[in-house]
Protein backbone atom coordinates (compact mmCIF):
# COMPACT_ATOMS: atom_id res chain seq x y z
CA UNK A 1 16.74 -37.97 -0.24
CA UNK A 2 19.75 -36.26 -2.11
CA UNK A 3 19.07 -33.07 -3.54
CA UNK A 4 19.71 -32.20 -7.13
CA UNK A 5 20.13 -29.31 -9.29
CA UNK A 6 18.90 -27.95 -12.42
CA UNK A 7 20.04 -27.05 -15.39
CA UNK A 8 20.30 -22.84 -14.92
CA UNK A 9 22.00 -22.37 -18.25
CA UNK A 10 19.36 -23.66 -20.00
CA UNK A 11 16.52 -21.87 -18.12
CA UNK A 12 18.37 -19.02 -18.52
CA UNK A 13 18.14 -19.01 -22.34
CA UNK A 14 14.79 -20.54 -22.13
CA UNK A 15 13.44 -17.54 -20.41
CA UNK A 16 15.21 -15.39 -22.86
CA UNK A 17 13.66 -16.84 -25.54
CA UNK A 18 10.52 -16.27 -24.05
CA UNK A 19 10.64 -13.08 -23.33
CA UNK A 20 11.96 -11.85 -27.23
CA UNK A 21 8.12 -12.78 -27.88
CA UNK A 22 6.21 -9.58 -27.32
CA UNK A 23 9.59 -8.06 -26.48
CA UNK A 24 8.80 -4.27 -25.62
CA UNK A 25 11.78 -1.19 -26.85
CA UNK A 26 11.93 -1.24 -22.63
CA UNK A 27 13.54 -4.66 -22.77
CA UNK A 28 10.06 -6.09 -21.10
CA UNK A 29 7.30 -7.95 -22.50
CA UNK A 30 3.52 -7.07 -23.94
CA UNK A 31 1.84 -10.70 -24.66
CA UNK A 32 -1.71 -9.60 -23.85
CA UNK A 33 -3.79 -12.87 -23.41
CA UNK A 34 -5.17 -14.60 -26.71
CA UNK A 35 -3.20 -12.12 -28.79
CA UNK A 36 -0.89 -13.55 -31.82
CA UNK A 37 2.03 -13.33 -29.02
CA UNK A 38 0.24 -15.06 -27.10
CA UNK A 39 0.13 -17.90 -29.26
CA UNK A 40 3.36 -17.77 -30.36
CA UNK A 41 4.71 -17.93 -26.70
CA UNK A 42 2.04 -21.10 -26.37
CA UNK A 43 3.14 -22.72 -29.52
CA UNK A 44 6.79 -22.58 -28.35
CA UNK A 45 6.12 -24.05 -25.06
CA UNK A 46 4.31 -26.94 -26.79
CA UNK A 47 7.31 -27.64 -28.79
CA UNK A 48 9.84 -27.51 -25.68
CA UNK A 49 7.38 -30.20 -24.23
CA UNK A 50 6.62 -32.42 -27.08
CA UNK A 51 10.36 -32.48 -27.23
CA UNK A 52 10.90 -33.55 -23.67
CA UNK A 53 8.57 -36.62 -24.71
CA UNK A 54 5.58 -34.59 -22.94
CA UNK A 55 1.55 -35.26 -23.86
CA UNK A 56 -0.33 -31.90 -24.42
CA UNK A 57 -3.85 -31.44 -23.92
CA UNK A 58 -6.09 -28.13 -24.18
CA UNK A 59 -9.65 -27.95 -22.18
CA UNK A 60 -12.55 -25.88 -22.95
CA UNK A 61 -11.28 -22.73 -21.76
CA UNK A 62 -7.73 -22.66 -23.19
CA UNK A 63 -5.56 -23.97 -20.52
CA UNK A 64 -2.56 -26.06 -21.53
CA UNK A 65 -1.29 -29.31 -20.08
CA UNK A 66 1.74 -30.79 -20.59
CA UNK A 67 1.60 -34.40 -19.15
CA UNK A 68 4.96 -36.41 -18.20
CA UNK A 69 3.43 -39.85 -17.10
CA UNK A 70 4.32 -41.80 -14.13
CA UNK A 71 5.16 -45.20 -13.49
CA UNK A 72 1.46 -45.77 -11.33
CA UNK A 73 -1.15 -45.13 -14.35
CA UNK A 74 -4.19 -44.38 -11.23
CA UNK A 75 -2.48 -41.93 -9.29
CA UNK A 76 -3.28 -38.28 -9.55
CA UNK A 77 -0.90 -36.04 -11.37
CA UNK A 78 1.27 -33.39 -9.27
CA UNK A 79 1.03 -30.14 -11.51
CA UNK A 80 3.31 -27.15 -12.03
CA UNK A 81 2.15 -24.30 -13.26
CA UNK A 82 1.32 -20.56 -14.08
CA UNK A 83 0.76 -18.32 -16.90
CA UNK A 84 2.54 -17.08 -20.20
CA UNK A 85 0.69 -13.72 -20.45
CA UNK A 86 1.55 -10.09 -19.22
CA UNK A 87 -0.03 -7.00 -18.64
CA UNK A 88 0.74 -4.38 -21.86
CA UNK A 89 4.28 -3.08 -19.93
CA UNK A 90 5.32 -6.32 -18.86
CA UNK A 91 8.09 -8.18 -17.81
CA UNK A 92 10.03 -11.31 -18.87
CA UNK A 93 9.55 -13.21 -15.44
CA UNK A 94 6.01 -12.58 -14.15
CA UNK A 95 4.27 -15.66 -14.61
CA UNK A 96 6.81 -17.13 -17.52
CA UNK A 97 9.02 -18.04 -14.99
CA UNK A 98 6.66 -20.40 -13.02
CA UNK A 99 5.93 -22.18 -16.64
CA UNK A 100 9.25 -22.68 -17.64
CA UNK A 101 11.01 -23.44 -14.28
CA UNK A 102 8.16 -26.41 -14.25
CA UNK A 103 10.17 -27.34 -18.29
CA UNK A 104 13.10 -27.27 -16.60
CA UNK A 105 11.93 -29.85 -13.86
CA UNK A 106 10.88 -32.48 -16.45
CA UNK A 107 13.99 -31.89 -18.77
CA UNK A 108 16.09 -32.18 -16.08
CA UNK A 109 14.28 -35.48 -14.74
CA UNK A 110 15.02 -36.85 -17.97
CA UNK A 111 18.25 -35.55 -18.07
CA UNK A 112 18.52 -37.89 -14.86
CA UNK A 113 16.72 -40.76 -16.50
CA UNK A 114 14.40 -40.32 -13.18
CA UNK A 115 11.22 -41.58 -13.41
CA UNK A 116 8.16 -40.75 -10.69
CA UNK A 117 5.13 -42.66 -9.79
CA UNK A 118 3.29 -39.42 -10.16
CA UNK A 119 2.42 -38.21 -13.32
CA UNK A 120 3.85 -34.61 -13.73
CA UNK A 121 2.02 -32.01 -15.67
CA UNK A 122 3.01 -28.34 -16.69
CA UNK A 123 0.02 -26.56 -16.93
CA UNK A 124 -0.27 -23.03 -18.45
CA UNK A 125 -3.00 -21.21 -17.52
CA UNK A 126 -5.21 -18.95 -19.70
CA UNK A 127 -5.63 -14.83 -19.00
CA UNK A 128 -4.20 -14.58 -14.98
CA UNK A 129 -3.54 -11.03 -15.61
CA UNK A 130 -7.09 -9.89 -16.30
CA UNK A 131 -5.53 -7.12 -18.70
CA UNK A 132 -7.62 -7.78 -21.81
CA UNK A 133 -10.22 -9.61 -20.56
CA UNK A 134 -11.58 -9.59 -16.49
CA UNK A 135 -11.61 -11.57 -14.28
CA UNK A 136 -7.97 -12.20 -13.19
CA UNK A 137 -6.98 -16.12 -12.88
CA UNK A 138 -9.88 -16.58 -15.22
CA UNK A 139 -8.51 -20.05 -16.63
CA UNK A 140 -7.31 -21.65 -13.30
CA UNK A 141 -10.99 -20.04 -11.60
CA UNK A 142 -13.05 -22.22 -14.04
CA UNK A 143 -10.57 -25.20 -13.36
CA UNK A 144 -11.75 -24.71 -10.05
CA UNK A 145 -14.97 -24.48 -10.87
CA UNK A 146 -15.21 -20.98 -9.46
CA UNK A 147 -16.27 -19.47 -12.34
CA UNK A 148 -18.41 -20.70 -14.51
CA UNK A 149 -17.45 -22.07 -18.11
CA UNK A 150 -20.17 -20.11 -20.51
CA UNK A 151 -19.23 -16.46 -18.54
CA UNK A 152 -15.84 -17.08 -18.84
CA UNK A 153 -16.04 -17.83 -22.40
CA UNK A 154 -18.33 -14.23 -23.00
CA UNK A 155 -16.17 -12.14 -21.52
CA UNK A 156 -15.11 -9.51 -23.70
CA UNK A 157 -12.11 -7.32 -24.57
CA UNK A 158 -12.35 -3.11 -25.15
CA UNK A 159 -12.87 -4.36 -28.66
CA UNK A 160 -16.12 -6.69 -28.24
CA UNK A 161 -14.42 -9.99 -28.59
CA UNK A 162 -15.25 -12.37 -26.57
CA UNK A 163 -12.74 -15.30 -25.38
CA UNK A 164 -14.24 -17.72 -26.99
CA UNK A 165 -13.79 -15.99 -30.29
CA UNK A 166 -9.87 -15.60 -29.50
CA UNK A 167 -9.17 -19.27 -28.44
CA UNK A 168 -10.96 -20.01 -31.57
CA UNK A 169 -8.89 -17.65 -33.96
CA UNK A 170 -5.62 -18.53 -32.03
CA UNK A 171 -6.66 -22.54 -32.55
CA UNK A 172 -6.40 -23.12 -28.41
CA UNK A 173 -10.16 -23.64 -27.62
CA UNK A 174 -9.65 -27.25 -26.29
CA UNK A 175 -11.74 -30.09 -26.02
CA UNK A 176 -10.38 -31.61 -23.11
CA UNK A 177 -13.28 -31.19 -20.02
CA UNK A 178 -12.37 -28.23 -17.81
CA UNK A 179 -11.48 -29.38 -14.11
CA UNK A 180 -13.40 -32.16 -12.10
CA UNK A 181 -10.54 -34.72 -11.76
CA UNK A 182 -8.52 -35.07 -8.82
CA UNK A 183 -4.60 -33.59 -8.89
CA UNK A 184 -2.48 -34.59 -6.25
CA UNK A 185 -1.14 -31.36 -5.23
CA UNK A 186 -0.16 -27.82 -7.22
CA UNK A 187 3.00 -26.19 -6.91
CA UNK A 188 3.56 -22.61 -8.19
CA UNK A 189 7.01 -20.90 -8.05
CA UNK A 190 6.84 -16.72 -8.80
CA UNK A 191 8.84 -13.78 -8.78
CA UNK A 192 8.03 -11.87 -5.39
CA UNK A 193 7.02 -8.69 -7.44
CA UNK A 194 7.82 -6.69 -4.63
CA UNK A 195 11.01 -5.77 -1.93
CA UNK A 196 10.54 -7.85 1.08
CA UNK A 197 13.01 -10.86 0.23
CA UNK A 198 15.14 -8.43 -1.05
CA UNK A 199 15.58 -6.24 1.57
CA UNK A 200 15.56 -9.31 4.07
CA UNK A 201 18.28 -11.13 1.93
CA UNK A 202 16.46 -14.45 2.14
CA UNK A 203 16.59 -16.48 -0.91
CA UNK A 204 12.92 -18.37 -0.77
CA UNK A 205 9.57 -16.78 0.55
CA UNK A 206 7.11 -19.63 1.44
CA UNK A 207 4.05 -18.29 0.93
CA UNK A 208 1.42 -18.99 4.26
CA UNK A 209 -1.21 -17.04 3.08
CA UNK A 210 -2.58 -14.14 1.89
CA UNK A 211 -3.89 -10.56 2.26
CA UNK A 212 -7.48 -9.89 1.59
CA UNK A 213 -8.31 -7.43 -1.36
CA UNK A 214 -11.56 -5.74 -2.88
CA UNK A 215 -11.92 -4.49 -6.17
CA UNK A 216 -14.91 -1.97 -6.72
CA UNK A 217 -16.24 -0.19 -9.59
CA UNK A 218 -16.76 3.68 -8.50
CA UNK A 219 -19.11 5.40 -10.86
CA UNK A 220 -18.98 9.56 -10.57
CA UNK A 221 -21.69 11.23 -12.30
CA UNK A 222 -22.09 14.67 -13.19
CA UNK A 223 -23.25 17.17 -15.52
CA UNK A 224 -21.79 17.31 -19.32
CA UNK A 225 -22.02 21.08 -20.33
CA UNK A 226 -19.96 23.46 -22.39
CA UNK A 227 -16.11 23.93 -20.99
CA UNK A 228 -16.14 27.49 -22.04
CA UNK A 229 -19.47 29.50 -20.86
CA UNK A 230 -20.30 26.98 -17.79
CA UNK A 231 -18.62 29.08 -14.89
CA UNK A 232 -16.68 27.18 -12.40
CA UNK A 233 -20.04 27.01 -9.83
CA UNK A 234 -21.96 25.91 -12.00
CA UNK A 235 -19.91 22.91 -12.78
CA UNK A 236 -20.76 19.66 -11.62
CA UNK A 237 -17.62 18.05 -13.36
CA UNK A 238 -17.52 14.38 -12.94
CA UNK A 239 -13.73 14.06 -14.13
CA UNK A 240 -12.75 16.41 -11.04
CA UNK A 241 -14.65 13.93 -8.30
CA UNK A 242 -12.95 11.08 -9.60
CA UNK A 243 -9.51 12.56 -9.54
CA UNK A 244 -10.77 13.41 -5.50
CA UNK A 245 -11.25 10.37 -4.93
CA UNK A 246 -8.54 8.73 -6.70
CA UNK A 247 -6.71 11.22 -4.15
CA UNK A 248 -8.57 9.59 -1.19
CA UNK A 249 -8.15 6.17 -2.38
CA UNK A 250 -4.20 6.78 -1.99
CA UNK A 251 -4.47 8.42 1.16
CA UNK A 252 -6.50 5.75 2.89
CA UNK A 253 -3.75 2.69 1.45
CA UNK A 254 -1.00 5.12 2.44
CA UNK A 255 -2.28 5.19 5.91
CA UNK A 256 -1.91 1.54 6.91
CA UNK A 257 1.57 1.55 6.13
CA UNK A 258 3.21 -1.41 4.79
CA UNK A 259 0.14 -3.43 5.58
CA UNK A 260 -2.01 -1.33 3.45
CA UNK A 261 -2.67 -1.33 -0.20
CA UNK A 262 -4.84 1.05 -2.58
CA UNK A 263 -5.24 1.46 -6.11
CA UNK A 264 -7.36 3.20 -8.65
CA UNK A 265 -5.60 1.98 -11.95
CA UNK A 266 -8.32 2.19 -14.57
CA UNK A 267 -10.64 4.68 -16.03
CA UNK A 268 -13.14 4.80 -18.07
CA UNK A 269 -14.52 8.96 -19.15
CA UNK A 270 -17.68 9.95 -20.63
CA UNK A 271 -18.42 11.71 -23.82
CA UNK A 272 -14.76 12.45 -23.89
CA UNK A 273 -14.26 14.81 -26.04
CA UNK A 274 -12.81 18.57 -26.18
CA UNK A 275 -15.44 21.34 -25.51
CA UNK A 276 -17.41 19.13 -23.01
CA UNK A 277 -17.66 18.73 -19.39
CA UNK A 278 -17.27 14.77 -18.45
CA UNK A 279 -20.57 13.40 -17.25
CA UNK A 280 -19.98 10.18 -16.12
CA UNK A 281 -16.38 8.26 -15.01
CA UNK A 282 -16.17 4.84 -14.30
CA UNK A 283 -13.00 4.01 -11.84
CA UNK A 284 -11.80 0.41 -10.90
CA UNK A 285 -10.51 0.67 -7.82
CA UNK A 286 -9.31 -1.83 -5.18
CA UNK A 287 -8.15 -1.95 -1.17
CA UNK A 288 -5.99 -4.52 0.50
CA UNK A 289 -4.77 -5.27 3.96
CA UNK A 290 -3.48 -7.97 5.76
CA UNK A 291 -5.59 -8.27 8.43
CA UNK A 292 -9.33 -8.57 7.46
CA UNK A 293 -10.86 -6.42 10.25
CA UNK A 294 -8.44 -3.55 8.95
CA UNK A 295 -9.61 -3.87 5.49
CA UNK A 296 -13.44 -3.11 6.68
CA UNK A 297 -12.53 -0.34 8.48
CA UNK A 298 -10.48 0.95 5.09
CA UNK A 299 -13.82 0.25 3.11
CA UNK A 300 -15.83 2.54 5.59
CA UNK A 301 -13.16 5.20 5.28
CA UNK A 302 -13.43 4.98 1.85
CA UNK A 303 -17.39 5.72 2.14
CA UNK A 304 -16.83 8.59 4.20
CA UNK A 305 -14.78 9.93 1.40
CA UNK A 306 -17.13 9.12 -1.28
CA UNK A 307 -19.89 11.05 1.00
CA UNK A 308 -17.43 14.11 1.14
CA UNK A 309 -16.65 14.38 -2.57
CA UNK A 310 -20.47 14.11 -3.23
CA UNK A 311 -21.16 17.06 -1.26
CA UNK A 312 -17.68 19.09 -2.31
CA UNK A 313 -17.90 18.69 -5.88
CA UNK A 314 -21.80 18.09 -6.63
CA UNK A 315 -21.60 15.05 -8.06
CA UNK A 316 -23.33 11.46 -7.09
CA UNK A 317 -20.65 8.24 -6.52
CA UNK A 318 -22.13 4.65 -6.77
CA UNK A 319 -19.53 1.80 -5.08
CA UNK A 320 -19.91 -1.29 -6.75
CA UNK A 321 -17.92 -4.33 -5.68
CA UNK A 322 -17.01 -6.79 -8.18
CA UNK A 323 -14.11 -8.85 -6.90
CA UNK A 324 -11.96 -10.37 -3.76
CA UNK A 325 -9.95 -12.72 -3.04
CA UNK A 326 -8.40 -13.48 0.25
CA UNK A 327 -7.90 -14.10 3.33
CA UNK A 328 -6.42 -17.45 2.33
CA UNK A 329 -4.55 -20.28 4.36
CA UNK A 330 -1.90 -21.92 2.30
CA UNK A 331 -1.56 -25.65 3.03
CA UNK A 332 0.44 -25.62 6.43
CA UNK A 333 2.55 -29.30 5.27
CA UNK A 334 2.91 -27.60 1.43
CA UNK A 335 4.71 -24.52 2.72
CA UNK A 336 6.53 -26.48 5.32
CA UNK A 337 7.73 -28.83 2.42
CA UNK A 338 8.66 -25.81 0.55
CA UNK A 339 10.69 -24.63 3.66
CA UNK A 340 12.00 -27.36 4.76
CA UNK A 341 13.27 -28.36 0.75
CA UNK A 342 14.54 -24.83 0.87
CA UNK A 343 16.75 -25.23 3.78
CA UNK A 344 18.44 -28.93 2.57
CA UNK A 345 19.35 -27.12 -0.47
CA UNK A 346 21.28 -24.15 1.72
CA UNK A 347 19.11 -21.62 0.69
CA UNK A 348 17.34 -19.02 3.58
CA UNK A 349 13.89 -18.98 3.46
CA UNK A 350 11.03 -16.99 5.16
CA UNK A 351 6.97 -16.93 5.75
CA UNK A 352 5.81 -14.82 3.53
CA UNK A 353 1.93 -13.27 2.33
CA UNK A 354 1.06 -12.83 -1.42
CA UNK A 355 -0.62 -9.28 -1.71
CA UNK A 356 -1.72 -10.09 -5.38
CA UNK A 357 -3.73 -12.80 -6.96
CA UNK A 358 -2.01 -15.97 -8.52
CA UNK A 359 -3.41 -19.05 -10.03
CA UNK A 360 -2.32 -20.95 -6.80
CA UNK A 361 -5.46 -19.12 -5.26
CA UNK A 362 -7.78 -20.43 -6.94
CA UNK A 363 -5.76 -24.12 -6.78
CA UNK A 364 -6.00 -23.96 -2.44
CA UNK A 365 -9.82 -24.97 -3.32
CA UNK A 366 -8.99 -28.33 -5.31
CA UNK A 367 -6.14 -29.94 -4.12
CA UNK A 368 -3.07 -29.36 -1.63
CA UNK A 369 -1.13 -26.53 -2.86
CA UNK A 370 2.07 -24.68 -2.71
CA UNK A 371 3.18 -21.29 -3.47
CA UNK A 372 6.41 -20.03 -3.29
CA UNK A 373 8.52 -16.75 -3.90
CA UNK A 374 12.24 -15.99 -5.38
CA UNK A 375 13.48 -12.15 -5.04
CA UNK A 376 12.94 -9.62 -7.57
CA UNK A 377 16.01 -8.19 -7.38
CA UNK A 378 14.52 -5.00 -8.69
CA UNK A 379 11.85 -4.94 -6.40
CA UNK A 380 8.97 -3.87 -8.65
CA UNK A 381 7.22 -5.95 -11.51
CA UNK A 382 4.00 -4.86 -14.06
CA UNK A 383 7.16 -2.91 -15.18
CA UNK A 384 9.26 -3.32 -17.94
CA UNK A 385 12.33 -2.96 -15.46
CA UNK A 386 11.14 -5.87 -13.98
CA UNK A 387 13.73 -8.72 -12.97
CA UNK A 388 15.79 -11.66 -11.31
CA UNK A 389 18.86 -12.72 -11.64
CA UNK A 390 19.87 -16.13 -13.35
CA UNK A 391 21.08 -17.21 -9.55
CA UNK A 392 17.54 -16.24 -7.98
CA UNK A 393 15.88 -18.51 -10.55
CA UNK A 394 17.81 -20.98 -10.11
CA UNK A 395 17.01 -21.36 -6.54
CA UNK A 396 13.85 -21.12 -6.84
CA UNK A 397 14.24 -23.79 -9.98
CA UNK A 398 16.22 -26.36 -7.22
CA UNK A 399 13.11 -25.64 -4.64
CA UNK A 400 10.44 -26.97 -6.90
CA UNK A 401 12.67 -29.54 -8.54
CA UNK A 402 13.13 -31.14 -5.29
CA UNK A 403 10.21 -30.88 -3.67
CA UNK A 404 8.08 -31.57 -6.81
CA UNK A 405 10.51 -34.90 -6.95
CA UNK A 406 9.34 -36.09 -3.06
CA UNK A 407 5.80 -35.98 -3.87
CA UNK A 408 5.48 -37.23 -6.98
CA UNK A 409 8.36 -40.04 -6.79
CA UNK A 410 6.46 -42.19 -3.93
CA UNK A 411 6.35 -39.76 -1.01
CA UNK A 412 3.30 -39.14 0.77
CA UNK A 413 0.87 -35.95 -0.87
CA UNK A 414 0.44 -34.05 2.20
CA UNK A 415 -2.95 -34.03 3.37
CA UNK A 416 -5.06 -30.72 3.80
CA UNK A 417 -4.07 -28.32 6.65
């Protein structure tokens, strides 16, 4: 089959555009899921896709689909997608990119005048981040069916509202039933958010499979009591044991090297306020490895720690998990098809592990999927500095274009692997 190219001009400024929504002094993006940016970013990919002759549907829990039909009305649609929100010192790429490089497939199918027996849909996918509400990947999770409908929907922000009250007051709480249909396959195309293509100068990171992560909950307890008369033995200051064991959370990731991953990114401090000891700290924290075994052995290192800082600092720690993902398996024909589309287009490509969580993860449960990687040329993302250049997403653009075009335009969906 003869390859073909996007438009990159246009994705260019389509991206642009995007990102001005929610556009942060920084030159990133804050479009917190649900929020008034939000919609606005929604309500301007609706219009791109209405304009490219696209059907849009909402389900129950907010996710968008943008439906260009096929020319075989019973055969299952091959999706594109990701998500339009970002964490609160964002970037223009994470996420948007996936959403509007899958735009730029259609429009430039119809640019073509190329029709598919496959439907195509653009789906955008409600709250992946996780940074108002939690879970991460909520909307592509109940999809799924991995998370139940009615707990997604109560979930609630630092303010008390829930997410069904902000698809309601955004208008995006869909009637369209959530998941339970089949899809021919998913393909998701993301910024690497890291430095590995970079530094390795390949153009395309197929995605295999992926590291396995736990997120805990690590609740320090101690004594509240006056900050003035309390002398320092006396103190049982719960602040203190979680900044000890925020230490020991970066040690242990630190000592697995690049395979390793640690985190303690979010804190929660009781009665916080000036004059008193803190009594109680909640810390989300999470470990990641990419080999399994490894990652239990982190876990028990991280228990050993917990036991010293107890006895140090005279406080009690509770561990609670509440998360994981991984290891995962990406369809073996899906990443070769990424590959081997990769390589007829000229462009290097390498296997390649996802560290974080995507809405592809979720998707490897319902239907043959693909995941895929373009540089970031800075080599960091959740940052406002966060980027790639217009030539990096246009390569990854081509990738999907083409190998969205095989499956959907009569080529076989590649079975399971």
């Amino acid at each position: 089959m003869k390859t073909v190219k996007v438009d990159g001009e246009r994705l260019w400024a389509s991206l642009m555009e995007m990102g001005r929504i929610g556009e942060t002094p920084g030159g990133g993006c804050r479009r917190l899921a649900l929020t008034d940016d939000d919609k606005a970013a929604r309500d301007l990919f609706c219009r791109w896709v209405r304009d490219a002759g696209c059907t849009i549907t909402v389900d129950g829990i907010g996710n968008i689909f943008a439906r260009r039909d096929g020319t075989d009305p019973d055969a299952a649609p091959v999706m594109i997608g990701s998500h339009l929100d970002t964490v609160p010192t964002g970037g223009k790429f994470d996420g948007a990119y996936g959403v509007l490089a899958g735009l730029e497939v259609v429009r430039r199918l119809d640019d073509l005048d190329v029709a598919t027996s496959a439907p195509i849909e653009i789906v955008v996918w409600t709250n992946e981040e996780g940074a108002r509400f939690s879970p991460m990947t909520l909307g592509s999770s109940v999809f799924t069916g991995d998370i139940a409908l009615d707990f997604a929907l109560s979930r609630t922000d630092p303010a008390g509202v829930t997410i069904a009250e902000a698809l309601e007051r955004i208008d995006y709480a869909g009637n369209e039933p959530i998941g339970g249909r089949p899809v021919g396959a998913y393909f998701e195309v993301h910024v690497e958010q890291g430095p590995l293509l970079k530094e390795g100068g390949e153009r395309i990171g197929a995605v295999t499979g992926s590291f396995m992560a736990r997120y805990f909950v690590a609740t320090v307890t101690g004594e509240a009591a006056h900050v003035g008369p309390t002398l320092m033995e006396q103190r049982h200051d719960a602040l203190v044991g979680a900044a000890a064991l925020t230490l020991e959370i970066d040690r242990i990731g630190r000592s697995r090297g690049r395979e390793g991953r640690s985190n303690a990114p979010h804190i929660e401090l009781f009665p916080n306020v000036r004059g008193v000891i803190p009594s109680e700290v909640r810390l989300s924290c999470d470990l990641r490895n990419s080999d399994p075994a490894e990652l239990a052995k982190m876990e028990q290192d991280l228990q050993a720690a917990i036991s010293r800082i107890e006895g140090e600092r005279g406080v009690s720690i509770s561990l609670e998990p509440y998360f994981e993902f991984g290891p995962i398996r990406f369809d073996a024909a899906m990443s070769g098809l990424i590959s081997e589309t990769a390589r007829e287009i000229g462009l290097s490509c390498r296997d390649i592990l996802t560290v974080a969580g995507h809405d592809a993860v979720p998707m490897t449960t319902c239907c043959p999927t693909a995941l895929f990687f373009i540089p970031s040329d800075t080599g960091i993302s959740h940052n406002e500095t966060e980027y790639s250049t217009p030539e990096q997403c246009v390569d990854g653009a081509d990738v999907l274009l083409n190998a969205v075009l095989k499956v959907a335009s009569g080529g076989v969906v590649p079975a399971p692997g």
